[in-house]
PDB file of N, CA and C in Angstrom:
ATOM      1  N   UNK A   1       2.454   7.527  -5.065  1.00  0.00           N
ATOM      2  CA  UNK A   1       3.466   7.012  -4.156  1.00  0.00           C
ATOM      3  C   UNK A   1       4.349   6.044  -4.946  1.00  0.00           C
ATOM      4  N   UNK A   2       5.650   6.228  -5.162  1.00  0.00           N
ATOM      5  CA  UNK A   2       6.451   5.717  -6.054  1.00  0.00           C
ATOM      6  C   UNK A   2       8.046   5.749  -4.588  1.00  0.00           C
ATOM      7  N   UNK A   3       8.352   4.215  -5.006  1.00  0.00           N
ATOM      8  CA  UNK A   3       8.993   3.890  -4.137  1.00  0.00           C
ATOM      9  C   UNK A   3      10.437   3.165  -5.121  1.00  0.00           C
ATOM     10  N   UNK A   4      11.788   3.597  -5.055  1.00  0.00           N
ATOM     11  CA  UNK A   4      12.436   2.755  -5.365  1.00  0.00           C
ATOM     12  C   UNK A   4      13.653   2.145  -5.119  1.00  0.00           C
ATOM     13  N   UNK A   5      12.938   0.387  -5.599  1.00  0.00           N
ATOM     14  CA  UNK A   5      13.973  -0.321  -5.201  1.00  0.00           C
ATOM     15  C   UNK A   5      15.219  -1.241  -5.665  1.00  0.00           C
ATOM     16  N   UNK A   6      15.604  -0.131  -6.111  1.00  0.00           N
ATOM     17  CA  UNK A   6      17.051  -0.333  -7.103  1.00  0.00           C
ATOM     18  C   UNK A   6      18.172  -0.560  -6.129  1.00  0.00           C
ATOM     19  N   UNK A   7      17.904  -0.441  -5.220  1.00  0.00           N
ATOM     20  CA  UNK A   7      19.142  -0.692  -3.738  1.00  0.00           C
ATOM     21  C   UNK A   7      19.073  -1.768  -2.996  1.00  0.00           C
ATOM     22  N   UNK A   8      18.040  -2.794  -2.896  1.00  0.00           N
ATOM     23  CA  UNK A   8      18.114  -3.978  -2.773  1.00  0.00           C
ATOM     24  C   UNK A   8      17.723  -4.801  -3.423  1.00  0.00           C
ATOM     25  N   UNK A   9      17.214  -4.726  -4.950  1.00  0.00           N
ATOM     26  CA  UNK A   9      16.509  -5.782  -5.531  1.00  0.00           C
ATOM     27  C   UNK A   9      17.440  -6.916  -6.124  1.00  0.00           C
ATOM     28  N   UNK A  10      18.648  -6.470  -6.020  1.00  0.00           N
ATOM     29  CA  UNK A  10      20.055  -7.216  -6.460  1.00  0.00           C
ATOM     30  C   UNK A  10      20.960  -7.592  -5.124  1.00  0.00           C
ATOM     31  N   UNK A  11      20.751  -7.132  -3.927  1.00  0.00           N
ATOM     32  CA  UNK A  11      21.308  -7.763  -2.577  1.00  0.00           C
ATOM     33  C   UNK A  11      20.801  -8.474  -1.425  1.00  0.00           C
ATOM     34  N   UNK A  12      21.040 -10.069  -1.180  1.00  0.00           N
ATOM     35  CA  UNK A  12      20.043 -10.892  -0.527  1.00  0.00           C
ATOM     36  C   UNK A  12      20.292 -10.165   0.778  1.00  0.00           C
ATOM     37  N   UNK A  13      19.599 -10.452   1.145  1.00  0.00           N
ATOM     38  CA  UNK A  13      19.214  -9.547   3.015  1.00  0.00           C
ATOM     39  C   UNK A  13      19.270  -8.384   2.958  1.00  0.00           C
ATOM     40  N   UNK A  14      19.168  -7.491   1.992  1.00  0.00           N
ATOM     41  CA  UNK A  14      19.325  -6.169   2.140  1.00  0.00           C
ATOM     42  C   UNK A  14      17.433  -5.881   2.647  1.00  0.00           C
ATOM     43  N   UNK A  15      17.356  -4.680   3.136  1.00  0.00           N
ATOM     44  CA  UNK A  15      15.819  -4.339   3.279  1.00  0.00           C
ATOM     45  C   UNK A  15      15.607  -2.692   3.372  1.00  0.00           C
ATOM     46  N   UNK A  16      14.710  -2.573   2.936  1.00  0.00           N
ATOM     47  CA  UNK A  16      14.540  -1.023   2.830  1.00  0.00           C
ATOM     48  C   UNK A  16      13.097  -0.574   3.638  1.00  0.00           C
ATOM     49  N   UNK A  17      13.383   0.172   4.963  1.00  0.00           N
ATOM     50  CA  UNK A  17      12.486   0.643   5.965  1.00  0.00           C
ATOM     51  C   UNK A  17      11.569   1.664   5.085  1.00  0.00           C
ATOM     52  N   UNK A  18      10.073   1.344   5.238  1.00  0.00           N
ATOM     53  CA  UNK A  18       9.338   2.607   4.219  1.00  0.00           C
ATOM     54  C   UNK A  18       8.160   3.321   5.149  1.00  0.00           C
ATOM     55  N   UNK A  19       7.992   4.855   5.408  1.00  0.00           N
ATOM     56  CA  UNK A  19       7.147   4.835   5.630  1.00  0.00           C
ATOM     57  C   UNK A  19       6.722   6.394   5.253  1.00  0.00           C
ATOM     58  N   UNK A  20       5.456   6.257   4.452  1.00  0.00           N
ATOM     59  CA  UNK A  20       5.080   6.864   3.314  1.00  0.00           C
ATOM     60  C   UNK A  20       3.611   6.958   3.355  1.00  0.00           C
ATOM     61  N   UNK A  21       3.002   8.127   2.403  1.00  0.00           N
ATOM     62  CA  UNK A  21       1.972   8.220   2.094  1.00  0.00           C
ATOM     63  C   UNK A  21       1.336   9.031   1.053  1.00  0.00           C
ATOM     64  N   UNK A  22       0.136   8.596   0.561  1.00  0.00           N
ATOM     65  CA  UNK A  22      -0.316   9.263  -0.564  1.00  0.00           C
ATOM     66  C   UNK A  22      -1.483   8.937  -1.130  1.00  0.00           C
ATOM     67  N   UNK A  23      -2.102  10.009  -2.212  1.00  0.00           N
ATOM     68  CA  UNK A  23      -3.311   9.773  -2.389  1.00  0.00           C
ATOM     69  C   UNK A  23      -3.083   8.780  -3.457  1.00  0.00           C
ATOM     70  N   UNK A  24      -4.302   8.113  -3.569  1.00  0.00           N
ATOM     71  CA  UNK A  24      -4.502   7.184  -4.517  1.00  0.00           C
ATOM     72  C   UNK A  24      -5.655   7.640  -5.138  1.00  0.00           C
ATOM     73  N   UNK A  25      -5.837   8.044  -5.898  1.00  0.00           N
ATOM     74  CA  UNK A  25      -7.084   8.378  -6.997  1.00  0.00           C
ATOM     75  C   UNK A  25      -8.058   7.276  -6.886  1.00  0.00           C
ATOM     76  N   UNK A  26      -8.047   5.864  -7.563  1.00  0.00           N
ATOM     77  CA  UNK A  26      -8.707   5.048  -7.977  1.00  0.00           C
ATOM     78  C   UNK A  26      -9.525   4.558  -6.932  1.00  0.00           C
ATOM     79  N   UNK A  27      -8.869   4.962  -5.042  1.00  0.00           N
ATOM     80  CA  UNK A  27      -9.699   4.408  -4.202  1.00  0.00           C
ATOM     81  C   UNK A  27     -10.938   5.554  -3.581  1.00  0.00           C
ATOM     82  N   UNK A  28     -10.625   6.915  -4.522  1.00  0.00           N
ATOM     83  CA  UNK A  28     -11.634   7.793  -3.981  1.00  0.00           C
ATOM     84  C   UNK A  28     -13.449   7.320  -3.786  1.00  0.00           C
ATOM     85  N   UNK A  29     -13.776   6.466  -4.722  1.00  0.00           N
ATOM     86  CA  UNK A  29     -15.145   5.926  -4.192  1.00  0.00           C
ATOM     87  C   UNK A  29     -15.379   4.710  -4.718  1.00  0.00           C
ATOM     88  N   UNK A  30     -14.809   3.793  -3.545  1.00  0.00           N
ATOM     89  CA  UNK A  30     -14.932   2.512  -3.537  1.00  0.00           C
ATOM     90  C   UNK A  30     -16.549   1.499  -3.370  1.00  0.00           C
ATOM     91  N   UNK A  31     -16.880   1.016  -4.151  1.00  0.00           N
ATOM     92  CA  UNK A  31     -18.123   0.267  -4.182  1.00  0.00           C
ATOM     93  C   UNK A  31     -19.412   1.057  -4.096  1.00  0.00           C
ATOM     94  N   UNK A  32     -19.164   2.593  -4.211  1.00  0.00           N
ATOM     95  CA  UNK A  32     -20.263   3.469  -4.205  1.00  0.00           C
ATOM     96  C   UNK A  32     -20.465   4.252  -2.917  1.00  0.00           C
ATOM     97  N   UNK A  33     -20.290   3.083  -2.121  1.00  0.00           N
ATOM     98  CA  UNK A  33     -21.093   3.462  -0.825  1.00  0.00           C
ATOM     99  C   UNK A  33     -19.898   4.146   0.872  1.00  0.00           C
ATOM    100  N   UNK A  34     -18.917   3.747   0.120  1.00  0.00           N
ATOM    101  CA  UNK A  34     -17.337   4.345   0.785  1.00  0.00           C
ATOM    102  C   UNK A  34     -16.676   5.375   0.065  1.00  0.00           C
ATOM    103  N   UNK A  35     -16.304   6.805   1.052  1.00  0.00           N
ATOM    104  CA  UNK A  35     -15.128   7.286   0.300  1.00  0.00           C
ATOM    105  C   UNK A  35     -13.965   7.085   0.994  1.00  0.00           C
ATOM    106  N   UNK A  36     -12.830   7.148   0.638  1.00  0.00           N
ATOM    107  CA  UNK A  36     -11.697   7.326   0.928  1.00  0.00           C
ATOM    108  C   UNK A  36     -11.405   8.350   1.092  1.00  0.00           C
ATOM    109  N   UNK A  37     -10.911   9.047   2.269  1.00  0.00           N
ATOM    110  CA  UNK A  37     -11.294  11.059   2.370  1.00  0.00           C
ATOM    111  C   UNK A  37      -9.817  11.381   2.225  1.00  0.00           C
ATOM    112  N   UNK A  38      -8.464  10.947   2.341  1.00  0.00           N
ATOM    113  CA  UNK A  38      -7.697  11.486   2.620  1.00  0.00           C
ATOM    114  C   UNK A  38      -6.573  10.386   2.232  1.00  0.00           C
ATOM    115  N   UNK A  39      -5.112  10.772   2.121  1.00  0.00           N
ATOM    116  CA  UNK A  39      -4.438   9.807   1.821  1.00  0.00           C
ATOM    117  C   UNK A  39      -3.998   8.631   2.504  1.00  0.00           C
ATOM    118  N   UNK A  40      -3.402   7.194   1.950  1.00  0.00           N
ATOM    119  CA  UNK A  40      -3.215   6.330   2.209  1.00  0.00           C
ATOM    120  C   UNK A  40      -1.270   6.188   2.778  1.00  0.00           C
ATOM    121  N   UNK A  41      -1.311   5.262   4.160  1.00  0.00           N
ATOM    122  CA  UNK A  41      -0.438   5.811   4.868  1.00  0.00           C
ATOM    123  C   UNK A  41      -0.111   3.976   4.406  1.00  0.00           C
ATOM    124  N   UNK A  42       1.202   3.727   4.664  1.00  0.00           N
ATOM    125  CA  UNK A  42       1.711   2.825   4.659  1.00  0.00           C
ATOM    126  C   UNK A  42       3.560   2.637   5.631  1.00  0.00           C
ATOM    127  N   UNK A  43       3.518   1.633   6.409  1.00  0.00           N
ATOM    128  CA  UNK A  43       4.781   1.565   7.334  1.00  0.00           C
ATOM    129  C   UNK A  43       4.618   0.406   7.313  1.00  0.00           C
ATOM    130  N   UNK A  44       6.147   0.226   6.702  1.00  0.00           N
ATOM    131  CA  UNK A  44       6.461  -1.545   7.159  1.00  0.00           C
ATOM    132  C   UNK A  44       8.229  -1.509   6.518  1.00  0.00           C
ATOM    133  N   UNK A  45       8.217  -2.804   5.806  1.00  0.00           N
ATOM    134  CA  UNK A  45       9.508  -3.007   5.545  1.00  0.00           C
ATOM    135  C   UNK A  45       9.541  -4.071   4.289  1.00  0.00           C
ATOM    136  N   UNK A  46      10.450  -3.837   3.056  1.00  0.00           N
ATOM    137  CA  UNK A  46      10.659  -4.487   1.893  1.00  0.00           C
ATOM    138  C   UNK A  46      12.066  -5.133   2.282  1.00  0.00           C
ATOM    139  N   UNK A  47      12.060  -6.596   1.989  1.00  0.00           N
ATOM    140  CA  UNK A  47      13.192  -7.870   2.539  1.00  0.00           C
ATOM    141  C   UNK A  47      13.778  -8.397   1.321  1.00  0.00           C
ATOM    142  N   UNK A  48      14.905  -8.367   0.803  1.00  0.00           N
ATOM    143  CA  UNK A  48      15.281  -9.762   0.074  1.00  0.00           C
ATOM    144  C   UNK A  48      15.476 -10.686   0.390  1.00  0.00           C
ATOM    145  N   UNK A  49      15.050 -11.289   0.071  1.00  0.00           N
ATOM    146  CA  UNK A  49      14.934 -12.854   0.574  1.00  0.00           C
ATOM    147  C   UNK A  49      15.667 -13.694  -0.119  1.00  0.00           C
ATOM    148  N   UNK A  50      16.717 -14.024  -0.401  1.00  0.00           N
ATOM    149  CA  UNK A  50      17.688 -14.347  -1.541  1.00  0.00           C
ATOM    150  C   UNK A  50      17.082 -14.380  -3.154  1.00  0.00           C
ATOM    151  N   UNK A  51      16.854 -12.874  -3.125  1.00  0.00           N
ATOM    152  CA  UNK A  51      16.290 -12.946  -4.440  1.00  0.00           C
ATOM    153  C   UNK A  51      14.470 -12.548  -4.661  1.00  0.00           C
ATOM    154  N   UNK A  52      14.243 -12.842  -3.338  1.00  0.00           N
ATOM    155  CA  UNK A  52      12.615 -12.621  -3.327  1.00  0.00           C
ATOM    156  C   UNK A  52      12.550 -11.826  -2.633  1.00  0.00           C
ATOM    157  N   UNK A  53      11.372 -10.443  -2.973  1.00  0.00           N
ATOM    158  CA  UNK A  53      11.200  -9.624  -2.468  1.00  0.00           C
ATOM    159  C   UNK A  53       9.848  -9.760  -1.104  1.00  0.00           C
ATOM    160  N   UNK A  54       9.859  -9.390   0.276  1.00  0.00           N
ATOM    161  CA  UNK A  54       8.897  -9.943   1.023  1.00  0.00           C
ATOM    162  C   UNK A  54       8.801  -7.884   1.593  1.00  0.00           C
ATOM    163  N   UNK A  55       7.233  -8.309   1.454  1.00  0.00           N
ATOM    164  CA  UNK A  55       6.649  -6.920   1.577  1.00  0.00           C
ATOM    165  C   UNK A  55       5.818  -6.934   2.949  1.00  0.00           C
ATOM    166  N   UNK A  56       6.194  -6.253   4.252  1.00  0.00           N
ATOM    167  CA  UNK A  56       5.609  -6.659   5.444  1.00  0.00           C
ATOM    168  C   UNK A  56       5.303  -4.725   6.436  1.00  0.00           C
ATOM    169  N   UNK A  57       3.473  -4.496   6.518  1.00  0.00           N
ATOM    170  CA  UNK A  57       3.856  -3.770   7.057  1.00  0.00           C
ATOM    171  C   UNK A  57       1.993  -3.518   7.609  1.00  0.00           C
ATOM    172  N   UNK A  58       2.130  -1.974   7.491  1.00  0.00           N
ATOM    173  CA  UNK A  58       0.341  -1.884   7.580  1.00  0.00           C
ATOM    174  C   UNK A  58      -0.071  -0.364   7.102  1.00  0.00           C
ATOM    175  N   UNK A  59      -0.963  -0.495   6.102  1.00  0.00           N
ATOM    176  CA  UNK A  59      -1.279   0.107   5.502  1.00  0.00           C
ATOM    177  C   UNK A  59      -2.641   1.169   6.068  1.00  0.00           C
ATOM    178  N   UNK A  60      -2.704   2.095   6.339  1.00  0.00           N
ATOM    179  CA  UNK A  60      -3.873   3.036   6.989  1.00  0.00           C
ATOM    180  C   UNK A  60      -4.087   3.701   5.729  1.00  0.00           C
ATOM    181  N   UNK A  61      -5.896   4.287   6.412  1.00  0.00           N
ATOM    182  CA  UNK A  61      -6.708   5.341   5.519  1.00  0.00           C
ATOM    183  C   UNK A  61      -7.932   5.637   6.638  1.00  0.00           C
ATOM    184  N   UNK A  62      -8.638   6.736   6.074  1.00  0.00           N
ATOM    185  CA  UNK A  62      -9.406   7.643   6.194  1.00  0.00           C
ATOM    186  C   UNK A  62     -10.706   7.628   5.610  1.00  0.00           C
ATOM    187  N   UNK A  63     -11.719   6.743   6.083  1.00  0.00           N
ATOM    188  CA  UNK A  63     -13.118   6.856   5.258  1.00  0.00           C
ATOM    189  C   UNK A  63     -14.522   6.777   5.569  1.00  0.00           C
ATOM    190  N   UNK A  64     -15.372   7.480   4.669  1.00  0.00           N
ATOM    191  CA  UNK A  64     -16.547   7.881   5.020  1.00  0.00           C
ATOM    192  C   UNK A  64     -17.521   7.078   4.888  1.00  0.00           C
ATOM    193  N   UNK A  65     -18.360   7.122   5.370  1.00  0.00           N
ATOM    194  CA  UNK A  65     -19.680   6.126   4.789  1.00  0.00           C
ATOM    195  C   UNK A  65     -20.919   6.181   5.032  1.00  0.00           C
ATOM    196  N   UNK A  66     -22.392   5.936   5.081  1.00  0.00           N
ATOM    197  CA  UNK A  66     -23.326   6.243   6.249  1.00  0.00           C
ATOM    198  C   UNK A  66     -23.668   4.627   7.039  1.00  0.00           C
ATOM    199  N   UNK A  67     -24.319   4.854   8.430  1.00  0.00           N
ATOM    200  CA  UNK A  67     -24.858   4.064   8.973  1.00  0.00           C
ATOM    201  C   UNK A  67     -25.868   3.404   8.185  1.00  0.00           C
ATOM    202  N   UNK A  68     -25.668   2.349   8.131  1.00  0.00           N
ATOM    203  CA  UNK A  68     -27.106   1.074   8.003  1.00  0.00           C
ATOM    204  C   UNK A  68     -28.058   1.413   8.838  1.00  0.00           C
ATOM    205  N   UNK A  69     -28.140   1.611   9.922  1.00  0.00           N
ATOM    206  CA  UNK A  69     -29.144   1.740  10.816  1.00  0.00           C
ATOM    207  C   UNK A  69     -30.281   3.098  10.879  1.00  0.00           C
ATOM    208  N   UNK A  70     -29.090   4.297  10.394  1.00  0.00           N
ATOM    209  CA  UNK A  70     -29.514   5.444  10.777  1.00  0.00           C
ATOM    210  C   UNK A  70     -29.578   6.662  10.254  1.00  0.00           C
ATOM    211  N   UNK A  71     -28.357   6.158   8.727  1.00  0.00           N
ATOM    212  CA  UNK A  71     -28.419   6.625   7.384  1.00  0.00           C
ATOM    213  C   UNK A  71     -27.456   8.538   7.805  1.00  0.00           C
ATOM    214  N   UNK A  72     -26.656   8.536   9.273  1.00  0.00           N
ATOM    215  CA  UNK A  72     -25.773   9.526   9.057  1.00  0.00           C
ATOM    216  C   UNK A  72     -24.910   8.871   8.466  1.00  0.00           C
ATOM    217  N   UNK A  73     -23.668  10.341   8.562  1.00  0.00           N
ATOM    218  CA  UNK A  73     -22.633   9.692   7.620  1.00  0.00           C
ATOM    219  C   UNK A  73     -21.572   9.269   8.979  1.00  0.00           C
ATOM    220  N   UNK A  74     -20.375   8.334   8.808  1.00  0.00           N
ATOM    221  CA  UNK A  74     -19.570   8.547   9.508  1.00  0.00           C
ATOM    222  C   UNK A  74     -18.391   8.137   9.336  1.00  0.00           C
ATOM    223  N   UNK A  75     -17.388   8.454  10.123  1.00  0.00           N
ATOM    224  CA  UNK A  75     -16.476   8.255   9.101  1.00  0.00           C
ATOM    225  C   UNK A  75     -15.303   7.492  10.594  1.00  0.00           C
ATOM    226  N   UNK A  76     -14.576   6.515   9.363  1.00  0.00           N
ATOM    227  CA  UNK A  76     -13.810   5.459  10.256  1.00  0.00           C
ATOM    228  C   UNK A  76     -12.371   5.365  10.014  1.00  0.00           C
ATOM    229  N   UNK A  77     -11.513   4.941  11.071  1.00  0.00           N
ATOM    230  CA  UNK A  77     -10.027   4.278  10.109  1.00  0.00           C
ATOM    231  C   UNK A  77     -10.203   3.262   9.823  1.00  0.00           C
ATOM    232  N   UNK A  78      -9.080   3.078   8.825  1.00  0.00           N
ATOM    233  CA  UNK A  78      -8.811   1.739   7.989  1.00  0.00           C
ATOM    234  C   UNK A  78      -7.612   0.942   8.230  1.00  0.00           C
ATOM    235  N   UNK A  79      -7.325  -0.287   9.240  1.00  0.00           N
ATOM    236  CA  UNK A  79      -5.945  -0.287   9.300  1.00  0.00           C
ATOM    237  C   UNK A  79      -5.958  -2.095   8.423  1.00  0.00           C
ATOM    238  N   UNK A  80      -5.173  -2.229   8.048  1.00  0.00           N
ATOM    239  CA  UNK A  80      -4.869  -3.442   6.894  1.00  0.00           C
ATOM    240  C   UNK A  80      -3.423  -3.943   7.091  1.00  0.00           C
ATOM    241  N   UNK A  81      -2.910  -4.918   7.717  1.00  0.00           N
ATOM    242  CA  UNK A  81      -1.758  -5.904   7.794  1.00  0.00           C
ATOM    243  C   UNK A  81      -1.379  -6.303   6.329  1.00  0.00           C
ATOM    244  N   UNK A  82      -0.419  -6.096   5.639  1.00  0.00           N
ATOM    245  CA  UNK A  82      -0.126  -6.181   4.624  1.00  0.00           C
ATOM    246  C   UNK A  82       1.524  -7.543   4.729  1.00  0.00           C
ATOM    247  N   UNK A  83       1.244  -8.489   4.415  1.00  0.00           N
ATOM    248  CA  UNK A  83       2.337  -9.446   4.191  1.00  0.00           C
ATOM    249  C   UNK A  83       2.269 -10.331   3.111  1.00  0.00           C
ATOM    250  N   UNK A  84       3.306  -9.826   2.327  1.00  0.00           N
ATOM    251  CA  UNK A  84       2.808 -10.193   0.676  1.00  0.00           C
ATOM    252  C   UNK A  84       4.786 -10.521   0.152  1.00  0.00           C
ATOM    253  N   UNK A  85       4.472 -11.305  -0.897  1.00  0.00           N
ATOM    254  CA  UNK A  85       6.104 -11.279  -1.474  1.00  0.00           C
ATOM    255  C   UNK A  85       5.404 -10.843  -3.277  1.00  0.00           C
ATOM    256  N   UNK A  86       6.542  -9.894  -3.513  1.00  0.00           N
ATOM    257  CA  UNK A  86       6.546  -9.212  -4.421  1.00  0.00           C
ATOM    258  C   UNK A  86       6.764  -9.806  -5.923  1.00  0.00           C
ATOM    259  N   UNK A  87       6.459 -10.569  -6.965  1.00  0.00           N
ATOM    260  CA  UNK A  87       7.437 -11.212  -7.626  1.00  0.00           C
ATOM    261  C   UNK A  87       6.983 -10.171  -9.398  1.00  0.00           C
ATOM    262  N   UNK A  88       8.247 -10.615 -10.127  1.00  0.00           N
ATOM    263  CA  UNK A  88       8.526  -9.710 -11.309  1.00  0.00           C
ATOM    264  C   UNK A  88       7.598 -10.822 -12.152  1.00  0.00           C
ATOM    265  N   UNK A  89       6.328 -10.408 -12.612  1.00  0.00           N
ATOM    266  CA  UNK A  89       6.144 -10.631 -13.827  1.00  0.00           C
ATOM    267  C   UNK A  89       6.035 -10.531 -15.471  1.00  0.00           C
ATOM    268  N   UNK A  90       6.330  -9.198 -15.529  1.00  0.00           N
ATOM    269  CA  UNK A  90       6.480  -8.641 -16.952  1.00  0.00           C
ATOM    270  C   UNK A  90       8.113  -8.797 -17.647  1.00  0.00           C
ATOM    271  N   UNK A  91       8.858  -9.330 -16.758  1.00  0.00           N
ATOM    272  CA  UNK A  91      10.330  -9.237 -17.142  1.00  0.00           C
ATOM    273  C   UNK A  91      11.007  -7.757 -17.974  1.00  0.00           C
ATOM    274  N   UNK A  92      10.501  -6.726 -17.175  1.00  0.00           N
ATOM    275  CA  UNK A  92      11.060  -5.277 -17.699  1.00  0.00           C
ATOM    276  C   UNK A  92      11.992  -4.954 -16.982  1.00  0.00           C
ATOM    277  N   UNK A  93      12.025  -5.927 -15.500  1.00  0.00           N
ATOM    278  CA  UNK A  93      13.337  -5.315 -14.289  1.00  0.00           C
ATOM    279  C   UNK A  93      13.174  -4.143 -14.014  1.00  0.00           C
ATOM    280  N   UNK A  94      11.982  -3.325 -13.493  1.00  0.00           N
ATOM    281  CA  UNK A  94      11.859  -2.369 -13.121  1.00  0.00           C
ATOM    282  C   UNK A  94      12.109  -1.920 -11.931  1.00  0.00           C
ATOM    283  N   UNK A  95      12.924  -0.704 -11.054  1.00  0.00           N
ATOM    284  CA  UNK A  95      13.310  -0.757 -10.400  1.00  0.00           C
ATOM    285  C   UNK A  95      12.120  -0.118  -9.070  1.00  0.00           C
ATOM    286  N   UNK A  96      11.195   0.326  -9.144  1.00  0.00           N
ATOM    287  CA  UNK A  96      10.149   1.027  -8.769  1.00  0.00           C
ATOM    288  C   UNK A  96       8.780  -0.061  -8.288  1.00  0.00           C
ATOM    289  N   UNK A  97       8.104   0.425  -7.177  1.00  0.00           N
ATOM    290  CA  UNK A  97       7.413   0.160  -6.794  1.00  0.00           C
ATOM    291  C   UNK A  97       6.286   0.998  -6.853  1.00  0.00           C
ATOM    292  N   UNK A  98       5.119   1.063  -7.377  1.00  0.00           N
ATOM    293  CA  UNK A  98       3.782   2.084  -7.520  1.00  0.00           C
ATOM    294  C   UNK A  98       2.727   1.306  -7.149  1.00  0.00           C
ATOM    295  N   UNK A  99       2.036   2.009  -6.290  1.00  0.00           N
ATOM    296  CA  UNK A  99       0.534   2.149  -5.756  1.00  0.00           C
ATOM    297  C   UNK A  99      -0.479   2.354  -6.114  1.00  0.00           C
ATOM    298  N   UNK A 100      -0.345   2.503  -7.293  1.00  0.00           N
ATOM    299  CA  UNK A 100      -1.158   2.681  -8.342  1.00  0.00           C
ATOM    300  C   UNK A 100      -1.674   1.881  -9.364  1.00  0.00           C
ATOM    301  N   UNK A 101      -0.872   0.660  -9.517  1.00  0.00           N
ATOM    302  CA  UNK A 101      -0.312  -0.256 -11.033  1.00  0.00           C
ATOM    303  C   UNK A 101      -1.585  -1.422 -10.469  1.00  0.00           C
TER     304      UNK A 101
END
């Protein structure tokens, strides 16, 4: 999932509506005992903030696991409030956002 934001990262109040999804490899088996069955959904909205990027939305998934109690498997959603500000640390000015990095 590659997102880019070359259209507001240079205009204050500009914002770019996202709503997207995709697999993520790295979360296929999280801590052993979780999978991640299916791809990762994300809806929200990227803000400039005079200059600062503010990342506001909620992120869904799909995953398996077994009971503690009873040792089936079962499987749950994942929903996650995501409100974060974005900031450049490598100074490459990249225009892209990845889900992956």
């Amino acid at each position: 999932m590659r997102i880019d934001i070359s259209d507001i990262k240079t205009i204050p109040g500009a914002k770019l509506m996202i709503d997207e999804s995709g697999v993520i490899p790295d979360l296929k088996y999280t801590s052993g005992a979780i999978s991640i069955t299916g791809p990762v959904a994300f809806k929200g909205v990227l803000t400039n903030i005079n200059g600062m990027l503010s990342l506001k939305g909620e992120a869904t998934c799909i995953y398996e696991t077994q009971c503690d109690y009873c040792t089936k498997p079962i499987t749950r959603e994942l929903r996650v409030t995501i409100d974060e500000v974005l900031v450049e640390t490598d100074g490459s000015g990249g225009d892209m956002i990845e889900s992956d990095e």
